[in-house]
C-alpha atoms as a PDB file:
ATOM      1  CA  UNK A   1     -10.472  -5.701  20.457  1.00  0.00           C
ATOM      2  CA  UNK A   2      -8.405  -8.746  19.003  1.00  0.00           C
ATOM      3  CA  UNK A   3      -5.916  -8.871  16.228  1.00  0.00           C
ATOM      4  CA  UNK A   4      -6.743 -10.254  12.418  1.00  0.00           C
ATOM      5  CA  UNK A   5      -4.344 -12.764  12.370  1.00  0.00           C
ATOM      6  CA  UNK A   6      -1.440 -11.933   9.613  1.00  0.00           C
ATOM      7  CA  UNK A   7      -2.357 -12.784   5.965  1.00  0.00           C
ATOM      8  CA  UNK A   8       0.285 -14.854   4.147  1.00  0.00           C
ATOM      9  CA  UNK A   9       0.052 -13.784   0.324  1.00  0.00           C
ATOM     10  CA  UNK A  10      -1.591 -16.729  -1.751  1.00  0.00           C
ATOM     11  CA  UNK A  11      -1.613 -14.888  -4.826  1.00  0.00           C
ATOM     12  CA  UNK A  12       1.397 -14.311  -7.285  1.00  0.00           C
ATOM     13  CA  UNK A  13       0.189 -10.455  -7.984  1.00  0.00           C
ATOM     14  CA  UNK A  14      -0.093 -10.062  -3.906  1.00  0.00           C
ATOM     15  CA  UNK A  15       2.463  -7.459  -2.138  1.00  0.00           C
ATOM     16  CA  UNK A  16       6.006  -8.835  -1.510  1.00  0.00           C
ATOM     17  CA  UNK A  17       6.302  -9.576   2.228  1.00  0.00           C
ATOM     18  CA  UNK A  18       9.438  -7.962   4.853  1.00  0.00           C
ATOM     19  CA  UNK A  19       9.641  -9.853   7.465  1.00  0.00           C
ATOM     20  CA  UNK A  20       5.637  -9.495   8.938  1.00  0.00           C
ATOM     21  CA  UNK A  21       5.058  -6.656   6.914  1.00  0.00           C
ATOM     22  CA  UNK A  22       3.591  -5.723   3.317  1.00  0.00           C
ATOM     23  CA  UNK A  23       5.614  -3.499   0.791  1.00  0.00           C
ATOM     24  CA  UNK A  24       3.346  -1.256   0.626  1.00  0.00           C
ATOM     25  CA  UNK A  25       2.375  -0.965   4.464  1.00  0.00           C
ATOM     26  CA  UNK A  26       6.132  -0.703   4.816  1.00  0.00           C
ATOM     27  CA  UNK A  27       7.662   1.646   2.669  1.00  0.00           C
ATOM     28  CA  UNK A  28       6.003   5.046   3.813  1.00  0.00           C
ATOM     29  CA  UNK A  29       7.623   4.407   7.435  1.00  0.00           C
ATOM     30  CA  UNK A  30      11.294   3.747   5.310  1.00  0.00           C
ATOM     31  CA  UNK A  31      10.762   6.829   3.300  1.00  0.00           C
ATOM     32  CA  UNK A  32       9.584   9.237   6.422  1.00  0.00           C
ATOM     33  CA  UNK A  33      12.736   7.808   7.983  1.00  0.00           C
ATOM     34  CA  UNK A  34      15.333   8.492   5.308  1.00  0.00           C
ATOM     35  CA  UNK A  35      13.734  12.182   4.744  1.00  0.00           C
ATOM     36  CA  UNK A  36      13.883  12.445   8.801  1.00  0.00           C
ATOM     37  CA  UNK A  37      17.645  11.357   8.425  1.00  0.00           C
ATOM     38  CA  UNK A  38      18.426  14.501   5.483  1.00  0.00           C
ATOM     39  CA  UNK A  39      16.526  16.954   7.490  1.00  0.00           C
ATOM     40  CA  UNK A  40      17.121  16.233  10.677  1.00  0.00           C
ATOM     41  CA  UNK A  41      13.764  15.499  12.324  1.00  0.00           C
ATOM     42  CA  UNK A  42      13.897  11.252  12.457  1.00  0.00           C
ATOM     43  CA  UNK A  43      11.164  11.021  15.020  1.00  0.00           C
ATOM     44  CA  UNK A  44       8.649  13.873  13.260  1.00  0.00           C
ATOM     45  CA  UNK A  45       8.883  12.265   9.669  1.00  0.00           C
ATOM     46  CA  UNK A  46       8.296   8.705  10.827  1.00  0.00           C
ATOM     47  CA  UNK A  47       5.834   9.410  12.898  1.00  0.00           C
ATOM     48  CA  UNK A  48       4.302  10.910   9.917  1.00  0.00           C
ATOM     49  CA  UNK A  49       5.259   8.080   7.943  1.00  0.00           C
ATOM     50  CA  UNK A  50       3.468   5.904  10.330  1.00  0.00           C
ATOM     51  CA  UNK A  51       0.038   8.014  10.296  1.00  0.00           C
ATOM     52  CA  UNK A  52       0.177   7.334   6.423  1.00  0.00           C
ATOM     53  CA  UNK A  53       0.940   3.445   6.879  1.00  0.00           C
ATOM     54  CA  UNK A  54      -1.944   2.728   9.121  1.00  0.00           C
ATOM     55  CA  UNK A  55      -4.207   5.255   7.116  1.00  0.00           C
ATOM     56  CA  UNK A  56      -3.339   3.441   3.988  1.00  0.00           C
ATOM     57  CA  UNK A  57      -3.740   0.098   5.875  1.00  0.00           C
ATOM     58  CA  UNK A  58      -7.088   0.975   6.834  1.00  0.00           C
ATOM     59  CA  UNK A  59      -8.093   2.190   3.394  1.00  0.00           C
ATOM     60  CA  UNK A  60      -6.721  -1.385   2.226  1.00  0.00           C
ATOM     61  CA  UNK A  61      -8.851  -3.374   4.518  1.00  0.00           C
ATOM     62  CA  UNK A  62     -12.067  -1.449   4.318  1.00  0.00           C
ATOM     63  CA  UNK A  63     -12.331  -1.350   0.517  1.00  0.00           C
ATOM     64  CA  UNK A  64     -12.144  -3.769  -2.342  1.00  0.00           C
ATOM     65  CA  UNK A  65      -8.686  -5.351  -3.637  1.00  0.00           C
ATOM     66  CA  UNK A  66      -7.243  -2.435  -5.698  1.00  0.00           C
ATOM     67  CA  UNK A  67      -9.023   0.410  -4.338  1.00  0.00           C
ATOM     68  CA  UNK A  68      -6.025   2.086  -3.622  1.00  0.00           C
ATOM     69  CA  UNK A  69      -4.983   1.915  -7.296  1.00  0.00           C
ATOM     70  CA  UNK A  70      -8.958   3.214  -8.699  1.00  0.00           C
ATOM     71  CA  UNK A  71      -8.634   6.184  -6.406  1.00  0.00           C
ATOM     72  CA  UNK A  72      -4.982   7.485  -7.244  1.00  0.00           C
ATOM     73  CA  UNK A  73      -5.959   6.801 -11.070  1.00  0.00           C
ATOM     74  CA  UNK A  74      -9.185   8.721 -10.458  1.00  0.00           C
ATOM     75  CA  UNK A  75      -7.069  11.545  -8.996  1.00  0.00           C
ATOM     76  CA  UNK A  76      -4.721  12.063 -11.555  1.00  0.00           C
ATOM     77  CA  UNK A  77      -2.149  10.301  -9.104  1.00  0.00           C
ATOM     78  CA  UNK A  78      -1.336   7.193 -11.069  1.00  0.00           C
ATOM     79  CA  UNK A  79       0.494   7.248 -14.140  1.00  0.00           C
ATOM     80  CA  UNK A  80      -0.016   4.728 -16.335  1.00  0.00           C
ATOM     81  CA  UNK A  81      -0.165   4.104 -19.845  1.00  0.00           C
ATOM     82  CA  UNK A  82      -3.303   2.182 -19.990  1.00  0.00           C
ATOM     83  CA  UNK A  83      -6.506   3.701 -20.064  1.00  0.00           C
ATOM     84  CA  UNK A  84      -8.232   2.201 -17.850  1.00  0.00           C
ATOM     85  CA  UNK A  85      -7.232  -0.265 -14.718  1.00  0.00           C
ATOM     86  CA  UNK A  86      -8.018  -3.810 -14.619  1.00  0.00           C
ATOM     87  CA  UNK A  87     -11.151  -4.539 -12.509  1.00  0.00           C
ATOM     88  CA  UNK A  88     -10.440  -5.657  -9.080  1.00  0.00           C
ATOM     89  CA  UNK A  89     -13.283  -7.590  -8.700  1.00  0.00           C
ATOM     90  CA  UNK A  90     -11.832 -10.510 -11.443  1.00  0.00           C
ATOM     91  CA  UNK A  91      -9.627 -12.807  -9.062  1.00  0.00           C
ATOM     92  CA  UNK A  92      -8.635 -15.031 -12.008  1.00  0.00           C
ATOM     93  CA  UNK A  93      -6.459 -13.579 -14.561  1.00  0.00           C
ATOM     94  CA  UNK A  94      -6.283 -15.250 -18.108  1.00  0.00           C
ATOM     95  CA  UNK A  95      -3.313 -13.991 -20.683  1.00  0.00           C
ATOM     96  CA  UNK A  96      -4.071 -13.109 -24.302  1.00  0.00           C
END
């Protein structure tokens, strides 16, 4: 089974970047690590950490840009002021 290739962000509301990796792909790993640090299981919490990263990742991929978002705000997940989210399927964005 061969790679994707990496996707370089074209798009000023796309993820900031760390090196080869997305924020968002990113930050569950940092997170499971600190928590590992304060509790004293490193190699438990990031492995957890990781499990959520690639589930995350997959959900990403599979589904439409913004998914993600739609199903936390349809869970009660997302807080947000707005009322409803913008629709994901609109790639050009034009300001009031």
């Amino acid at each position: 089974m061969s790679e994707k290739p990496i996707e370089i962000p074209q798009h000023q509301d796309d993820p900031q970047w760390i090196m080869i990796w997305p924020m968002d792909e990113l930050l569950p790993i940092v997170f499971g690590f600190c928590f590992g640090l304060l509790i004293g299981q490193v190699l438990i919490c990031s492995a957890v950490g990781l499990g959520i990263a690639k589930a995350y990742k997959f959900a990403k991929s599979s589904r439409h840009k913004g998914f993600v978002l739609h199903w936390l705000y349809g869970h009660g997940l997302l807080w947000t002021k707005n009322r409803t989210l913008k629709n994901t399927y609109n790639r050009k964005f034009i300001p009031r």
